[in-house]
Protein backbone atom coordinates (compact mmCIF):
# COMPACT_ATOMS: atom_id res chain seq x y z
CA UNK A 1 25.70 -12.38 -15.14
CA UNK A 2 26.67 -9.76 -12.76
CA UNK A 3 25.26 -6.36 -12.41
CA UNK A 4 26.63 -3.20 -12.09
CA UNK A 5 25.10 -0.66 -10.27
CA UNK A 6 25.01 1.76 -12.88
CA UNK A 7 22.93 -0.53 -14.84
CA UNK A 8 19.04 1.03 -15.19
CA UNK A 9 16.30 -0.56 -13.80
CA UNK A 10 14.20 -2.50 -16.51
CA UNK A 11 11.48 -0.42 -18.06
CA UNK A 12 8.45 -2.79 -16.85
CA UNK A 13 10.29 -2.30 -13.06
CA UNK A 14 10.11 1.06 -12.96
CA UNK A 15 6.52 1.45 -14.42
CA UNK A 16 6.14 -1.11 -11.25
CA UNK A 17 7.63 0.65 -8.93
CA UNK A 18 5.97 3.82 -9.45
CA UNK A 19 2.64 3.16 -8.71
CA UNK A 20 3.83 1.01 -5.60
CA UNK A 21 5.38 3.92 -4.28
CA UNK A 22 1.76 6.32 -4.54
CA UNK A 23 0.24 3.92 -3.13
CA UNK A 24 2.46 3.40 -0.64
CA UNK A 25 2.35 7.42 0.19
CA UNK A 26 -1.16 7.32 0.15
CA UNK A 27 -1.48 4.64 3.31
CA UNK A 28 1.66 6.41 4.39
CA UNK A 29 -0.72 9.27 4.98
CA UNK A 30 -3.83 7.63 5.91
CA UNK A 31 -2.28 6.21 9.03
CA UNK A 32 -0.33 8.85 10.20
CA UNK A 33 -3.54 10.96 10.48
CA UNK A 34 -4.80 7.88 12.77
CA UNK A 35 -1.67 7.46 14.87
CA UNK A 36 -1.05 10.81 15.12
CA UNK A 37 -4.63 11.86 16.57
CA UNK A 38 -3.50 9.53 19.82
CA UNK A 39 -2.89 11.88 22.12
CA UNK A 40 -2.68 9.73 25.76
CA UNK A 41 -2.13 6.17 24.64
CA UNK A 42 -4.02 3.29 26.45
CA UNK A 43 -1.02 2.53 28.58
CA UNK A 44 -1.81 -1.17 28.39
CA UNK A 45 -0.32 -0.48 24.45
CA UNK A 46 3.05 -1.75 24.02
CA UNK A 47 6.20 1.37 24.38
CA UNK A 48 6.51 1.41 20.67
CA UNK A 49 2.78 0.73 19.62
CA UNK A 50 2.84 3.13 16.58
CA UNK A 51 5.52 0.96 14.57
CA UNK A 52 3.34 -2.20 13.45
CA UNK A 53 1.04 0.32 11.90
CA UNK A 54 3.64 2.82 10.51
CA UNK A 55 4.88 -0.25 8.59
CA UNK A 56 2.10 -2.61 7.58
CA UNK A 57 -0.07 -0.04 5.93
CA UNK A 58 2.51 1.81 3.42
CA UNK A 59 3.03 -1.91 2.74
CA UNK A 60 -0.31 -2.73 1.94
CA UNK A 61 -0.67 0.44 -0.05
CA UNK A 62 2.44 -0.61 -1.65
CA UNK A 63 0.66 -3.97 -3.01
CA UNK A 64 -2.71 -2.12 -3.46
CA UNK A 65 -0.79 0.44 -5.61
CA UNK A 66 0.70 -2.82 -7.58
CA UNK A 67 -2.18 -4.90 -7.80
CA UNK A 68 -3.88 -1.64 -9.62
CA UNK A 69 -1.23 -1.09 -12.06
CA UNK A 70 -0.93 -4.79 -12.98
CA UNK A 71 -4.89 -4.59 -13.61
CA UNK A 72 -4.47 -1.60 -15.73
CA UNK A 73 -1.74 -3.44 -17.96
CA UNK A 74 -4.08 -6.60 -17.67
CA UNK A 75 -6.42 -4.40 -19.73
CA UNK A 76 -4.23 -3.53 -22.24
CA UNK A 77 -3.05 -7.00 -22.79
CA UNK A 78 -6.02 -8.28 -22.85
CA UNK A 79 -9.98 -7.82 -23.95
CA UNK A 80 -10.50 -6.59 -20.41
CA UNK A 81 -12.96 -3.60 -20.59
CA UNK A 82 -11.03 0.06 -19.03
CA UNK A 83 -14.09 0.32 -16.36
CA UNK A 84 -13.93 -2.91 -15.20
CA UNK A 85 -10.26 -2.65 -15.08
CA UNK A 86 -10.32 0.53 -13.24
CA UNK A 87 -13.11 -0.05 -10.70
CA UNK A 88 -12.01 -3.14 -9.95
CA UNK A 89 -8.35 -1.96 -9.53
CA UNK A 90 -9.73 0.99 -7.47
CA UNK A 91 -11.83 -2.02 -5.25
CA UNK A 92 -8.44 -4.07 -4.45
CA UNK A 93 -6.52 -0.89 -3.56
CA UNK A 94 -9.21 0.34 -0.87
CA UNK A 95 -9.71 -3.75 0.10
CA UNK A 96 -6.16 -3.77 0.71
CA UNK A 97 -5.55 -1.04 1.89
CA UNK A 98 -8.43 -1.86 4.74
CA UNK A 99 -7.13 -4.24 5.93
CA UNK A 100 -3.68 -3.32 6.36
CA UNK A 101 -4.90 -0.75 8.79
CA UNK A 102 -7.06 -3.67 10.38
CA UNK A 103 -3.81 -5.73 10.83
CA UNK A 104 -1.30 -2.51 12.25
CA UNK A 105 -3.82 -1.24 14.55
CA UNK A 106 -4.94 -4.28 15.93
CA UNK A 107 -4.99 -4.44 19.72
CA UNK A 108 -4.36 -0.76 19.82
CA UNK A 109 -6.46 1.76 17.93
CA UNK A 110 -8.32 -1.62 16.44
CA UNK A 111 -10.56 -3.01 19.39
C-alpha cells in the first residue's frame, strides 16, 4: 500500500491530534511564563538551559491532551460515567503535565 500525500488523515487521527495539539499549547504556555521570568541565569546552568524544558513539557501536554481525549471516547464506548471520565481525564492532564515541568526544569529552575 503506498500513500499519497494528498490522502486525508483518518477521521479517528485527526480527532487525536487535535486535542494533542491544545494540550500541547497549553504546557507550551505554562513554561514559557517560567523560563521566561529568568532574568540572570545561575551561571552554573548549561549555555542552552531553556531547551530541555521548551521541549519536554509541550510533550507532556501533548500526551496529557491525548490521554484526556482517549478517556472521553472511553466513556462513550463504554458504561464509564461523563464525571468520572472528565475528572479523571482533567487529573492525568495536570499529573502529566507536572511532571513534565519536574523533568525539563530539573537541575535548573527545579532544585
Amino acid at each position: 500500500m503506498q500513500l499519497s500525500s494528498k490522502q486525508p488523515l483518518h477521521p479517528h487521527l485527526r480527532t487525536f491530534l487535535w486535542p494533542a495539539l491544545v494540550g500541547g499549547a497549553i504546557g507550551l504556555l505554562l513554561i514559557l511564563s517560567f523560563v521566561l521570568s529568568v532574568d540572570n541565569p545561575d551561571p552554573d546552568w548549561p549555555r542552552w538551559w531553556r531547551v530541555r524544558p521548551l521541549i519536554i513539557v509541550p510533550l507532556a501536554g501533548a500526551a496529557g491532551g491525548a490521554a484526556f481525549h482517549y478517556l472521553l471516547y472511553l466513556r462513550r464506548v463504554s458504561r464509564l460515567p461523563a464525571v468520572l471520565a472528565i475528572v479523571l481525564g482533567i487529573l492525568v492532564f495536570v499529573v502529566g503535565l507536572w511532571l513534565g515541568i519536574v523533568l525539563g526544569l530539573d537541575g535548573t529552575l527545579w532544585d
